[in-house]
N, C-alpha and C. Protein backbone atom coordinates (compact mmCIF):
# COMPACT_ATOMS: atom_id res chain seq x y z
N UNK A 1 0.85 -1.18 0.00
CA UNK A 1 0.00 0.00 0.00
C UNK A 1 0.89 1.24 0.00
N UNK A 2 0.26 1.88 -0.76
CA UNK A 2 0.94 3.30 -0.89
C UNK A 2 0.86 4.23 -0.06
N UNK A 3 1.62 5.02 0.74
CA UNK A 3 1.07 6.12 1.54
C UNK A 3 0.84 7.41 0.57
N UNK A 4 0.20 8.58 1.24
CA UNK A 4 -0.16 9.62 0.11
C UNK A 4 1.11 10.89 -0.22
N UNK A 5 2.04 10.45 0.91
CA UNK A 5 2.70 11.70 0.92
C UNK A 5 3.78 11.94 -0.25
N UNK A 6 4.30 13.10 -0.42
CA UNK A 6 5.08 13.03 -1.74
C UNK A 6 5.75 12.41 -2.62
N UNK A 7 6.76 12.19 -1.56
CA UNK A 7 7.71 10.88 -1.93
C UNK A 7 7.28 9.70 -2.04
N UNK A 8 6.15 9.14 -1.35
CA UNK A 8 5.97 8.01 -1.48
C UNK A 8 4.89 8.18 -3.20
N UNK A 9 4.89 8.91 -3.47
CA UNK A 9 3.66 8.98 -4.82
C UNK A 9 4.66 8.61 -5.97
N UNK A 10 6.09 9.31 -5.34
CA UNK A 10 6.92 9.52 -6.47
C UNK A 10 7.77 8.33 -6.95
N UNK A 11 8.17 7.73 -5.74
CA UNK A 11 8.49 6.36 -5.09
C UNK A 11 7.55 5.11 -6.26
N UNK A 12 6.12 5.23 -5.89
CA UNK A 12 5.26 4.55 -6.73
C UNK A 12 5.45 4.49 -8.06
N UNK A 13 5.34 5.46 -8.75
CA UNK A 13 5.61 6.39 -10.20
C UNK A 13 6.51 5.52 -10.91
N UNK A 14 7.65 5.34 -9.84
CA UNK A 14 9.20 5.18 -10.79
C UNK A 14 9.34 3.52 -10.78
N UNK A 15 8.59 3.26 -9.93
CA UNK A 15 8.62 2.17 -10.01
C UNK A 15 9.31 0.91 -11.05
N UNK A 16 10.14 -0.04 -11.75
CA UNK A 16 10.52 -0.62 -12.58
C UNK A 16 9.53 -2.46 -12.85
N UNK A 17 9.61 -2.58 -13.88
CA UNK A 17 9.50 -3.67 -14.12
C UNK A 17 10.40 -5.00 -14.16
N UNK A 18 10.31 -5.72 -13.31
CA UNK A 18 10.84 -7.21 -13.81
C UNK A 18 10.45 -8.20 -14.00
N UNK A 19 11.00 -9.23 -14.81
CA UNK A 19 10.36 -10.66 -15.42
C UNK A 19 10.83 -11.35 -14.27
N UNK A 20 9.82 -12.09 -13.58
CA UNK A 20 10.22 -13.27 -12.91
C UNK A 20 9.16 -14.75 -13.13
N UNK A 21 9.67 -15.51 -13.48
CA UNK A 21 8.90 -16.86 -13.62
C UNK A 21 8.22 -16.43 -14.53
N UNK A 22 8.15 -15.59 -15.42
CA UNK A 22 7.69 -15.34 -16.74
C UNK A 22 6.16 -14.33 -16.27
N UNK A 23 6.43 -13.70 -15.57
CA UNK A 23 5.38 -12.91 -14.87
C UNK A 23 5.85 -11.48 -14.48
N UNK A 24 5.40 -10.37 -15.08
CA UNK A 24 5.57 -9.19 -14.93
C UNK A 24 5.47 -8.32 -13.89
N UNK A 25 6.83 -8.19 -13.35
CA UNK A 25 6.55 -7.77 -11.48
C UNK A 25 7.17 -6.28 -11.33
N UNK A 26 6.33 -5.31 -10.71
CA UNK A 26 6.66 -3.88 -10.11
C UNK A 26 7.68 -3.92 -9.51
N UNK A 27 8.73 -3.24 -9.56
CA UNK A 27 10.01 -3.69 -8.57
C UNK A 27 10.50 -2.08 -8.06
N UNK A 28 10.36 -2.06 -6.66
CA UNK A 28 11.81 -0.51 -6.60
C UNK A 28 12.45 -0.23 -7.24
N UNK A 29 12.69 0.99 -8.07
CA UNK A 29 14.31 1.29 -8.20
C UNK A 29 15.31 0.90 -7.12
N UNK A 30 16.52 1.38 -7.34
CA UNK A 30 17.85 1.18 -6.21
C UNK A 30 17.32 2.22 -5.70
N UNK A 31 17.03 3.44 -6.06
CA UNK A 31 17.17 4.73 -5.47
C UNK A 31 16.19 4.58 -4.36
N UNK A 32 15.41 4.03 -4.54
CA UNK A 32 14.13 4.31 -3.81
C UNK A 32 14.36 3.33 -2.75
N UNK A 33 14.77 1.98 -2.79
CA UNK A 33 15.29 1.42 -2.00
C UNK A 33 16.02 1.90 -1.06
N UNK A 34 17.41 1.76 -1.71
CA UNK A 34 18.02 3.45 -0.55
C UNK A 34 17.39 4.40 0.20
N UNK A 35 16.81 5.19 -0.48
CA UNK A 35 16.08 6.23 0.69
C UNK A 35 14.84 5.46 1.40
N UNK A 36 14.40 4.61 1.14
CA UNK A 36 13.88 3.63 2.19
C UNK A 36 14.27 3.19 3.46
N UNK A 37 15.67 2.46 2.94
CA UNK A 37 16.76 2.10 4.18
C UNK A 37 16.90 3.02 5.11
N UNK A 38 17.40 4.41 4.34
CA UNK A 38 17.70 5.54 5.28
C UNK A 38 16.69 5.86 6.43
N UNK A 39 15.48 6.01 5.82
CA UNK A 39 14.10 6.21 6.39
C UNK A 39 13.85 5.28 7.44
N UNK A 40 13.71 4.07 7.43
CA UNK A 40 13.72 3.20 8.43
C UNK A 40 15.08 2.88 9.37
N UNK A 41 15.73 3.67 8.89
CA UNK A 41 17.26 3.88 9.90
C UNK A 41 16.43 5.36 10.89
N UNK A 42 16.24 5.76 10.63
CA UNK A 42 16.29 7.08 11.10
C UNK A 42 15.03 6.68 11.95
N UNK A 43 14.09 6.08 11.66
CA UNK A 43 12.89 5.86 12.33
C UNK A 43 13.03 5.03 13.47
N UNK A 44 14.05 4.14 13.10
CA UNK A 44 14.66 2.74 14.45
C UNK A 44 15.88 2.86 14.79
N UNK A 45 16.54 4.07 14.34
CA UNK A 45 18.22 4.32 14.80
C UNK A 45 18.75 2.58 14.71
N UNK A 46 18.64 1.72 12.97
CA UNK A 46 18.79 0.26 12.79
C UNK A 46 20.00 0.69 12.01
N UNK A 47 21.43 0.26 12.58
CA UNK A 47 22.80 0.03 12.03
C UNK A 47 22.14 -0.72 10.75
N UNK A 48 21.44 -1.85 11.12
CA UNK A 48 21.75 -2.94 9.56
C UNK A 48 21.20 -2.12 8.29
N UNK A 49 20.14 -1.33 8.69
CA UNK A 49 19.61 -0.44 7.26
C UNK A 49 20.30 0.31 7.15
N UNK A 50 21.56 1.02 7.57
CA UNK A 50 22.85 2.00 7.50
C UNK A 50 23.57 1.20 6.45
N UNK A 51 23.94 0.08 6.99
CA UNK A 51 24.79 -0.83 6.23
C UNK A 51 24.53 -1.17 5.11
N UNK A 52 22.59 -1.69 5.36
CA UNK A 52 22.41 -1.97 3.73
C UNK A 52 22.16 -0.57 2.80
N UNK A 53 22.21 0.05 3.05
CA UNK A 53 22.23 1.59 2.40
C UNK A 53 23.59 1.49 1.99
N UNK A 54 24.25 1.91 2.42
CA UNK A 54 25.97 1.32 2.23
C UNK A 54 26.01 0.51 1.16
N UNK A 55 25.66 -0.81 1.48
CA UNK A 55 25.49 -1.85 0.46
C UNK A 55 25.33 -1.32 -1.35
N UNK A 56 24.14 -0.63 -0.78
CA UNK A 56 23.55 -0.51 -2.21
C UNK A 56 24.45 0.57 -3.02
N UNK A 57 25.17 1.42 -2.27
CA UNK A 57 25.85 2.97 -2.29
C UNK A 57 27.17 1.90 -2.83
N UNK A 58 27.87 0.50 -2.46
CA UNK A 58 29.09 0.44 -2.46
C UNK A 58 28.80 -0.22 -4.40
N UNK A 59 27.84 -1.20 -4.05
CA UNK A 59 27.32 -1.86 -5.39
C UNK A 59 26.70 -0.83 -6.86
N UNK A 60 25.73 0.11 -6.24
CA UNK A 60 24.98 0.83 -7.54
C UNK A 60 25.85 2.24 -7.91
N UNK A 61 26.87 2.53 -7.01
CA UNK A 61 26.70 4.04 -7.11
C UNK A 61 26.98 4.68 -8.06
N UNK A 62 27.48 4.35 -9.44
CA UNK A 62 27.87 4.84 -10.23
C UNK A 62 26.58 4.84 -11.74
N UNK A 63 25.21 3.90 -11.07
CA UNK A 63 23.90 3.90 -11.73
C UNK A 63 23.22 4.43 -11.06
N UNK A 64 23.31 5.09 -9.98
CA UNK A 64 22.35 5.79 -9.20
C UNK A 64 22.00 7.41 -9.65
N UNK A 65 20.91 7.58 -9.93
CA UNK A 65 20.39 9.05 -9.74
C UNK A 65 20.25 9.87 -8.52
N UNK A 66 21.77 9.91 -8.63
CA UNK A 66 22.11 11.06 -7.38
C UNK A 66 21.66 12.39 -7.02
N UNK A 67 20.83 13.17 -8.00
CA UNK A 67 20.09 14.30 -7.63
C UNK A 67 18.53 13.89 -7.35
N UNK A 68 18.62 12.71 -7.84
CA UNK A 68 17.16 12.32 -7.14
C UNK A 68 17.10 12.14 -5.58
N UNK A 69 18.31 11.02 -5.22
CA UNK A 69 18.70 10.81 -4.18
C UNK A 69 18.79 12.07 -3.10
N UNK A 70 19.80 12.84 -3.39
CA UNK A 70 19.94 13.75 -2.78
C UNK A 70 18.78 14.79 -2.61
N UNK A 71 18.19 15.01 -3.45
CA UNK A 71 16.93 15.73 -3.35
C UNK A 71 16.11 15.19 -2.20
N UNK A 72 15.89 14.04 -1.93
CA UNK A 72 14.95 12.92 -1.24
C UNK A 72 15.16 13.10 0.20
N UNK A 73 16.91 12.93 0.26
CA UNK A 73 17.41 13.05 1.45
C UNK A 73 17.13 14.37 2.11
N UNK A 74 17.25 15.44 1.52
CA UNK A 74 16.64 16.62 2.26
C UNK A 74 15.57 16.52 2.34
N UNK A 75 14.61 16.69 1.90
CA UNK A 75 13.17 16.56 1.80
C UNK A 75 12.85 15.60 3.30
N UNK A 76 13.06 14.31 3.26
CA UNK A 76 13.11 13.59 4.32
C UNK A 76 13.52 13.58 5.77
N UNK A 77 14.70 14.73 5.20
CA UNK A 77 15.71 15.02 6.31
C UNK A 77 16.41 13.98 6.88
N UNK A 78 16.78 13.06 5.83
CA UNK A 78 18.10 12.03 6.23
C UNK A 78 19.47 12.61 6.28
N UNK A 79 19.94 13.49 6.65
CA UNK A 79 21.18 13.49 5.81
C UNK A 79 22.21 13.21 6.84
N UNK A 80 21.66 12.64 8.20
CA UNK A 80 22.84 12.29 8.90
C UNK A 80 22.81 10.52 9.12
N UNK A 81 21.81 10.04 8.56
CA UNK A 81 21.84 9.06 7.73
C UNK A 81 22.46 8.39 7.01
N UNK A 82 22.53 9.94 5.78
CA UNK A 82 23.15 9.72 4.61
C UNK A 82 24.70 9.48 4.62
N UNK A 83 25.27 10.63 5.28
CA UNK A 83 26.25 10.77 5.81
C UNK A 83 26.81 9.40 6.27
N UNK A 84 26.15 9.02 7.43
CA UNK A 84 26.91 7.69 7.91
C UNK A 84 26.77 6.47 6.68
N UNK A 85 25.87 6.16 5.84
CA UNK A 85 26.00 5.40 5.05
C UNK A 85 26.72 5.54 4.23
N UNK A 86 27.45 6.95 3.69
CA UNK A 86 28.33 7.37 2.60
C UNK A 86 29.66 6.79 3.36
N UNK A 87 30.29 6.93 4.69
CA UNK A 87 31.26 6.99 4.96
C UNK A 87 31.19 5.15 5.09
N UNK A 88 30.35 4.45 5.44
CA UNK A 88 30.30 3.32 5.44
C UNK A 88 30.88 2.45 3.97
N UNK A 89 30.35 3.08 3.83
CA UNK A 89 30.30 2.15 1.70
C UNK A 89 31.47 2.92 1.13
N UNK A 90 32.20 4.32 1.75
CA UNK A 90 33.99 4.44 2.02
C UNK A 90 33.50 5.69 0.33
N UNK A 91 32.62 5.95 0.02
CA UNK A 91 32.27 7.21 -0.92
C UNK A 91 32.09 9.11 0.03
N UNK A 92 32.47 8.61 1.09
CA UNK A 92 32.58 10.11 1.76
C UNK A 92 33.75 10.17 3.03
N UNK A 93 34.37 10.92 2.66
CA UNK A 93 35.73 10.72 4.06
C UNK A 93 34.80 11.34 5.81
């Protein structure tokens, strides 16, 4: 279920397609994933969603839509979040 608020509309929107078992499935972007993680870090102060933010930051970052991202993160007001996940995944000193 969708919530109504901005991001989450926008979140919905971008949504991607994948084939699995020959069946056409809605899938997250990375991006959105990410600022997910962050979001539920910040909501449960949860290291492991830091990490997997990290994760995704050490694996996608060079396919990531970083002004989306970053846009998100303010908006949300992750950015000490962000911060710790950047320095985690070793993309911010």
């Amino acid at each position: 279920m969708r919530r109504s608020r901005p991001f989450s509309r926008t979140e919905f929107n971008r949504r991607a397609v994948a084939e699995l078992e020959g069946l056409q499935v809605p899938i997250a972007t990375a991006e959105d994933i990410l600022l997910a993680k962050l979001e539920w870090a910040k909501l449960g102060e949860s290291e492991r969603q830091v990490d997997d933010a990290a994760g995704i930051l050490e694996i996608r970052a060079g396919d990531l839509d970083m002004n989306y991202v970053l846009h998100w993160v303010r908006e949300l007001e992750l950015e000490s979040q962000w911060a710790l996940a950047q320095r985690r995944a070793g993309t911010r000193q």
